[in-house]
N, C-alpha and C. Protein backbone atom coordinates (compact mmCIF):
# COMPACT_ATOMS: atom_id res chain seq x y z
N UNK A 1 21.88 -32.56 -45.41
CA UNK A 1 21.94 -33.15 -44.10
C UNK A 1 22.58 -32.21 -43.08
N UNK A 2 23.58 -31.45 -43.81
CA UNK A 2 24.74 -30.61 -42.53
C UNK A 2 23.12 -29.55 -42.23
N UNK A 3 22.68 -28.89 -43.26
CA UNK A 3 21.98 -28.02 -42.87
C UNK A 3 20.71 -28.28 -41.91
N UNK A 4 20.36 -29.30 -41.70
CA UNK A 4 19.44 -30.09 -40.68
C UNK A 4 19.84 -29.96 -39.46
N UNK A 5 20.96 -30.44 -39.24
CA UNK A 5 21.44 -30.60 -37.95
C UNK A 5 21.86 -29.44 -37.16
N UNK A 6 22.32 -28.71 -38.54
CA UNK A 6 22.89 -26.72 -38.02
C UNK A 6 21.69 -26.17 -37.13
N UNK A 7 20.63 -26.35 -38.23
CA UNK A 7 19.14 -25.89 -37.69
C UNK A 7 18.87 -26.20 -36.54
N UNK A 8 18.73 -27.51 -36.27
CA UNK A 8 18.59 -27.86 -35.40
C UNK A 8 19.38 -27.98 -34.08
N UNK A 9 20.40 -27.60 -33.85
CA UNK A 9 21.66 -27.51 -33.06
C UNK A 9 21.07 -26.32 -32.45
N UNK A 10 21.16 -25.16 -33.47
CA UNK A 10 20.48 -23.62 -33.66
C UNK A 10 19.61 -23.54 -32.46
N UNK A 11 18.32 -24.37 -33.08
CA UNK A 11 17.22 -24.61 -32.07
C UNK A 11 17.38 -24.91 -30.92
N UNK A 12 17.61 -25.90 -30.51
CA UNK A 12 18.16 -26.43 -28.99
C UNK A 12 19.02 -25.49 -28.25
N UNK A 13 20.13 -24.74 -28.69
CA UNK A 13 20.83 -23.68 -28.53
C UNK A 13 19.75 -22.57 -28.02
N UNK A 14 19.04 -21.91 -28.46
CA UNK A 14 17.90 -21.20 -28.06
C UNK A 14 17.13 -21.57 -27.22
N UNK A 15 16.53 -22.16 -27.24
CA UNK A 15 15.72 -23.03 -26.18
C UNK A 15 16.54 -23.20 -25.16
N UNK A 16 17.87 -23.90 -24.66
CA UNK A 16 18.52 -23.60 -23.77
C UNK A 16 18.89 -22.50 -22.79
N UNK A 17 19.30 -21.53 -23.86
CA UNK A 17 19.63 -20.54 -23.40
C UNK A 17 17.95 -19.73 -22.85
N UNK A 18 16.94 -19.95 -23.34
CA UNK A 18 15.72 -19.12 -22.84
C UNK A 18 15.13 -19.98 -21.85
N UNK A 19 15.08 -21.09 -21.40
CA UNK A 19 14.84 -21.88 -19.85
C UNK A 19 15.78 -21.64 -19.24
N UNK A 20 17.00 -21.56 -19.52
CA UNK A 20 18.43 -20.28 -18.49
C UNK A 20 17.32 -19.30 -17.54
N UNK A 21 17.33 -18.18 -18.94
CA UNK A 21 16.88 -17.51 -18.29
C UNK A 21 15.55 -17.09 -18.38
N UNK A 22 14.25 -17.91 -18.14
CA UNK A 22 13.13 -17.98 -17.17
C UNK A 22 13.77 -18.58 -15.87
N UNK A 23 14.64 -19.29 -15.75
CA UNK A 23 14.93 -20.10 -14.32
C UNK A 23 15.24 -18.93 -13.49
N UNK A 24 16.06 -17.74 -14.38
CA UNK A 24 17.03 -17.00 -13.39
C UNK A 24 15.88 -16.14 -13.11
N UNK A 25 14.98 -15.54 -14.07
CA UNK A 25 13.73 -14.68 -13.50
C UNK A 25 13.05 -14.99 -12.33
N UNK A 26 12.46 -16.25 -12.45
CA UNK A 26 12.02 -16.81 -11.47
C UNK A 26 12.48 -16.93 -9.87
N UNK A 27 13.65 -17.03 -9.95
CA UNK A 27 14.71 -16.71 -8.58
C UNK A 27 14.07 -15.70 -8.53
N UNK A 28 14.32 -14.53 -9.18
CA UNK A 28 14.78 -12.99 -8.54
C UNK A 28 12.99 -13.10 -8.26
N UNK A 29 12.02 -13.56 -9.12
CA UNK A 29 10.34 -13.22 -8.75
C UNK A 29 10.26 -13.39 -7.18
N UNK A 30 10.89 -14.78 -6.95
CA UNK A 30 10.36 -15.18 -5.58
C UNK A 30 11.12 -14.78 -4.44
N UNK A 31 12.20 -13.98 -4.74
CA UNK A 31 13.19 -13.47 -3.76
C UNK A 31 12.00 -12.25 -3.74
N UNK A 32 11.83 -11.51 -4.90
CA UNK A 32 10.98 -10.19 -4.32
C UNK A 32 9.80 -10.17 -3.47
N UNK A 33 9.02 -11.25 -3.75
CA UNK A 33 7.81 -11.64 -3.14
C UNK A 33 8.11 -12.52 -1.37
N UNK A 34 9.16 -12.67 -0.93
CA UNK A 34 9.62 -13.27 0.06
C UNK A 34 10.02 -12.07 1.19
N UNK A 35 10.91 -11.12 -0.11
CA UNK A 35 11.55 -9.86 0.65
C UNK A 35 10.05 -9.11 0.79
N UNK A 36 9.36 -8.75 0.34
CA UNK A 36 7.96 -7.84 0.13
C UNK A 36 7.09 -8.55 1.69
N UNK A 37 6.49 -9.26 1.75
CA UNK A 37 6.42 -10.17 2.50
C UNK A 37 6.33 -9.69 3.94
N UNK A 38 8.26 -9.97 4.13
CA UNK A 38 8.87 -9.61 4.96
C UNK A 38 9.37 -8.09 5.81
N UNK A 39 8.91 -7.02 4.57
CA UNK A 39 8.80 -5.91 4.64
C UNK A 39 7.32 -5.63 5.17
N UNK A 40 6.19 -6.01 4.75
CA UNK A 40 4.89 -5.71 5.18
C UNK A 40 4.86 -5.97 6.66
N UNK A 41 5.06 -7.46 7.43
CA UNK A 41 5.20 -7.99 8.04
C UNK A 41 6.00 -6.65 9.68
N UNK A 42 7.05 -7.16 9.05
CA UNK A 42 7.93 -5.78 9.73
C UNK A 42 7.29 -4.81 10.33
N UNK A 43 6.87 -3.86 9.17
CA UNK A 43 5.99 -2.26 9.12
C UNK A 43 4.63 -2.58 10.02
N UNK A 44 4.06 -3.75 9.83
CA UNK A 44 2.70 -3.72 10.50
C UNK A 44 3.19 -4.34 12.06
N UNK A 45 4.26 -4.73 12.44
CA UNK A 45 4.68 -5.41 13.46
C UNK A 45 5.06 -3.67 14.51
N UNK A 46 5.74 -2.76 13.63
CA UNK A 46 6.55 -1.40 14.04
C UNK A 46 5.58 -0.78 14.31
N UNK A 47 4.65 -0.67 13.34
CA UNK A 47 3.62 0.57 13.68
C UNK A 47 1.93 0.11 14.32
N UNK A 48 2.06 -1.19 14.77
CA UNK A 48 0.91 -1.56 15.37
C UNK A 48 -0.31 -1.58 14.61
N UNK A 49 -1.42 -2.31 16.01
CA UNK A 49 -2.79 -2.50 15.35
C UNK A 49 -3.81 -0.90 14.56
N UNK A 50 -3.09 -0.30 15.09
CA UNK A 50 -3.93 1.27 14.72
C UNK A 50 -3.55 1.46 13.44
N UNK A 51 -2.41 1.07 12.89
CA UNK A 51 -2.37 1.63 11.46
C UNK A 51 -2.22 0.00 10.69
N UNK A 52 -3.05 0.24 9.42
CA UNK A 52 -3.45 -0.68 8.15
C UNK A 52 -2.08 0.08 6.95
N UNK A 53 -1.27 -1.51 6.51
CA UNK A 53 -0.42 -1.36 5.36
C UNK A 53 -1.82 -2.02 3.91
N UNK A 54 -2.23 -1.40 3.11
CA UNK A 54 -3.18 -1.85 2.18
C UNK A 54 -2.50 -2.01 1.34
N UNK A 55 -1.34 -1.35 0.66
CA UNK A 55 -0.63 -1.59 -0.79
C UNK A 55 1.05 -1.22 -0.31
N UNK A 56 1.61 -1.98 -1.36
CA UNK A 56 3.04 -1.69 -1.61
C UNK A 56 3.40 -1.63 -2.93
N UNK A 57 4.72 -1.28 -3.55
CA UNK A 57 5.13 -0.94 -4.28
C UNK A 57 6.69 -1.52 -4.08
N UNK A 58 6.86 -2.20 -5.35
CA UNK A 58 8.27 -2.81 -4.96
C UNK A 58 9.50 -1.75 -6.10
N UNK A 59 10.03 -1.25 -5.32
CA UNK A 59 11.09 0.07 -5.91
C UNK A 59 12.13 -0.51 -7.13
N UNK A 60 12.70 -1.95 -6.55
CA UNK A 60 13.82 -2.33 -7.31
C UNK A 60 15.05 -2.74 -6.22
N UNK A 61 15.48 -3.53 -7.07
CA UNK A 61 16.86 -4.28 -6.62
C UNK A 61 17.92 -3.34 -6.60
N UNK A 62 18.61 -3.27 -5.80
CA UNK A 62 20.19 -2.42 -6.26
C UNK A 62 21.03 -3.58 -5.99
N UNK A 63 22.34 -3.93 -6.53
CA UNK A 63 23.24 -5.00 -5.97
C UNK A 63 24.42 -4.09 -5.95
N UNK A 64 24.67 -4.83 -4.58
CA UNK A 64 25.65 -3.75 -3.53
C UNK A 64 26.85 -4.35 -3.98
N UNK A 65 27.38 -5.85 -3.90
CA UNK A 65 28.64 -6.56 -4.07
C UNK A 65 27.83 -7.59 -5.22
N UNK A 66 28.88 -8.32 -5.31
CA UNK A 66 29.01 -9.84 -5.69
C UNK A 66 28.39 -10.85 -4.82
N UNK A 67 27.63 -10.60 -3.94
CA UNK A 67 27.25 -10.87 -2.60
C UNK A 67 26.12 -10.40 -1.95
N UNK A 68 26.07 -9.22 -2.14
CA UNK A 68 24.71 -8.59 -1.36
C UNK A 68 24.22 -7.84 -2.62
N UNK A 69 22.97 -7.79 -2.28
CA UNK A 69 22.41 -6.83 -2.93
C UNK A 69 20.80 -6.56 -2.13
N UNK A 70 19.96 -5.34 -2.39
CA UNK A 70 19.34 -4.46 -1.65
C UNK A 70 17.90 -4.47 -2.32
N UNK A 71 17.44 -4.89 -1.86
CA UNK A 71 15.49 -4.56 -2.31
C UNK A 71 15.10 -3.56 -1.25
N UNK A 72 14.14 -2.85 -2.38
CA UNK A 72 13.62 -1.28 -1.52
C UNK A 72 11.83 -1.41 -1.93
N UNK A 73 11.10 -1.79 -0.82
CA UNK A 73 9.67 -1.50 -0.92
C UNK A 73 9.09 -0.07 -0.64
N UNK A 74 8.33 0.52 -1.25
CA UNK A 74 7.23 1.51 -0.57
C UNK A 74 5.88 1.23 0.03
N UNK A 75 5.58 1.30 1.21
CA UNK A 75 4.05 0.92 1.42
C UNK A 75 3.34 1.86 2.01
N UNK A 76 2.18 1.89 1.71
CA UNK A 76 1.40 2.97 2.13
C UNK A 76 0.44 2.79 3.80
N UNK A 77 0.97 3.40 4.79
CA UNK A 77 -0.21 3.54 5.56
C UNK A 77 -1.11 4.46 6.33
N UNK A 78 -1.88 3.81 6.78
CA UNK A 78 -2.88 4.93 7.46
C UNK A 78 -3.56 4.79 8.58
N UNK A 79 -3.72 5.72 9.45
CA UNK A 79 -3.97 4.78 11.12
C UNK A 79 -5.52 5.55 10.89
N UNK A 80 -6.50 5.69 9.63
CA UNK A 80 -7.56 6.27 10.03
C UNK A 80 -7.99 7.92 9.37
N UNK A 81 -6.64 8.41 10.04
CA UNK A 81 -6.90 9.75 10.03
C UNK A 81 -5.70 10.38 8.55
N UNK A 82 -5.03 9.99 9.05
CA UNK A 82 -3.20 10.29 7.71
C UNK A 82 -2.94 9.01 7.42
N UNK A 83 -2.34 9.18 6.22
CA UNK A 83 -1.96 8.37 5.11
C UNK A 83 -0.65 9.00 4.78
N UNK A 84 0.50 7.57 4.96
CA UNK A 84 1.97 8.15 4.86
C UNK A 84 2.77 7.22 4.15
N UNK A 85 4.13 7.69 4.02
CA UNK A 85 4.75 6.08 3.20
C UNK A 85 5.69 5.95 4.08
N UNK A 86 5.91 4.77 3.93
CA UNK A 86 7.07 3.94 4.64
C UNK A 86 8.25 3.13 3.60
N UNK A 87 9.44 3.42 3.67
CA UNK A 87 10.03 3.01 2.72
C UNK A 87 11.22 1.77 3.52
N UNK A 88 10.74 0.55 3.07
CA UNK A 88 11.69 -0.22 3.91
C UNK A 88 12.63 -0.86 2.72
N UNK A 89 13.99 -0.97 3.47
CA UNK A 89 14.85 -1.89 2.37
C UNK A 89 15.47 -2.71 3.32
N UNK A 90 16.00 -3.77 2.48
CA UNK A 90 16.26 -5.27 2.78
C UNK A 90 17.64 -5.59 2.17
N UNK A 91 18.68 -5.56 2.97
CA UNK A 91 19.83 -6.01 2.48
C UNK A 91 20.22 -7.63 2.37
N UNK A 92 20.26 -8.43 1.89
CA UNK A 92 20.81 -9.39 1.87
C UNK A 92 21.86 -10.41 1.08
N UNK A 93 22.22 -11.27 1.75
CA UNK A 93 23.47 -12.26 0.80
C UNK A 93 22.29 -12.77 -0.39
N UNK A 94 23.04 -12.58 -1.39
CA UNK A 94 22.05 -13.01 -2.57
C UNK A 94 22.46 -14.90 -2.85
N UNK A 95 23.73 -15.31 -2.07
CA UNK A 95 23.65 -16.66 -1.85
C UNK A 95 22.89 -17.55 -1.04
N UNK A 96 22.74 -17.06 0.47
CA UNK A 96 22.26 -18.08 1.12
C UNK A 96 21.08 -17.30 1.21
N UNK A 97 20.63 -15.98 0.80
CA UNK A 97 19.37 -15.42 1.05
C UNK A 97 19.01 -15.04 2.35
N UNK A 98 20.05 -14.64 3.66
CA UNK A 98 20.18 -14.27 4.39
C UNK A 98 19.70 -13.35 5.04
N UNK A 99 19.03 -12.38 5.44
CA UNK A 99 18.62 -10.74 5.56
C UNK A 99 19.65 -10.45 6.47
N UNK A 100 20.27 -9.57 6.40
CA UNK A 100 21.94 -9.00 6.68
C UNK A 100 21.76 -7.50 7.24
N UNK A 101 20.60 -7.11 6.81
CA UNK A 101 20.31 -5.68 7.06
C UNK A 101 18.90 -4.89 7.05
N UNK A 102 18.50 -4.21 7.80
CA UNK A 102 16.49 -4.00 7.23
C UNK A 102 16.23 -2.62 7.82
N UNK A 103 15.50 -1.63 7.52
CA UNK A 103 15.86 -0.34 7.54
C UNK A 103 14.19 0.57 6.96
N UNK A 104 13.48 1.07 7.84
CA UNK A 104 12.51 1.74 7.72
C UNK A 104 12.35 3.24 7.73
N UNK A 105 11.61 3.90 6.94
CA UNK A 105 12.21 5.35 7.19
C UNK A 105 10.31 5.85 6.81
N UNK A 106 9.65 6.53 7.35
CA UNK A 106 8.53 7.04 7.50
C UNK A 106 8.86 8.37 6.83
N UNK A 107 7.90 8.67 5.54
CA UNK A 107 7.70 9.83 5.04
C UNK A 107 6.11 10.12 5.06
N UNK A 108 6.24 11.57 5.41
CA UNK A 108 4.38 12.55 5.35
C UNK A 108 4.53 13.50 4.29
């Protein structure tokens, strides 16, 4: 009987702990796809109707504090003639999801 319940304790124990963390993945999925978004948005707002953003590339999270932390996109554009990258990052409170900071830098 003890060994039933061990097992099973076991089980539930696991299972707990792995809907933890899909929940916590899931945060960070839709924070990237919100921040990404918001980065395209931006870049096509900065550099006008003449240049097309077609793809991005999401770099990675850095966490700055206990508090902030930093998503960095790459996107590619092209007004036609050149094709360049644009690298924007996104500082924000990782509590209220805030944008705190936003920062574009054009490479050829």
């Amino acid at each position: 009987m003890m060994k039933k319940s061990a097992v099973a304790s076991l089980f539930i124990a696991t299972l707990l702990i792995t809907m933890v963390g899909n929940v916590a993945f899931a945060q960070e999925s839709n924070d990237y796809e919100k921040w990404g978004r918001i980065a395209v948005e931006v870049a096509k707002e900065s550099y006008g109707a003449d240049v097309e953003f077609q793809d991005y590339t999401y770099v990675g999270r850095e966490e700055l504090s206990e508090k902030e932390a930093k998503d960095t996109f790459k996107l590619v554009g092209s007004n036609g003639q050149d094709e360049f990258e644009v690298v924007v990052t996104l500082v924000f409170d990782k509590k209220t999801k805030l944008l705190k900071q936003l920062s574009l830098e054009e490479k050829r």
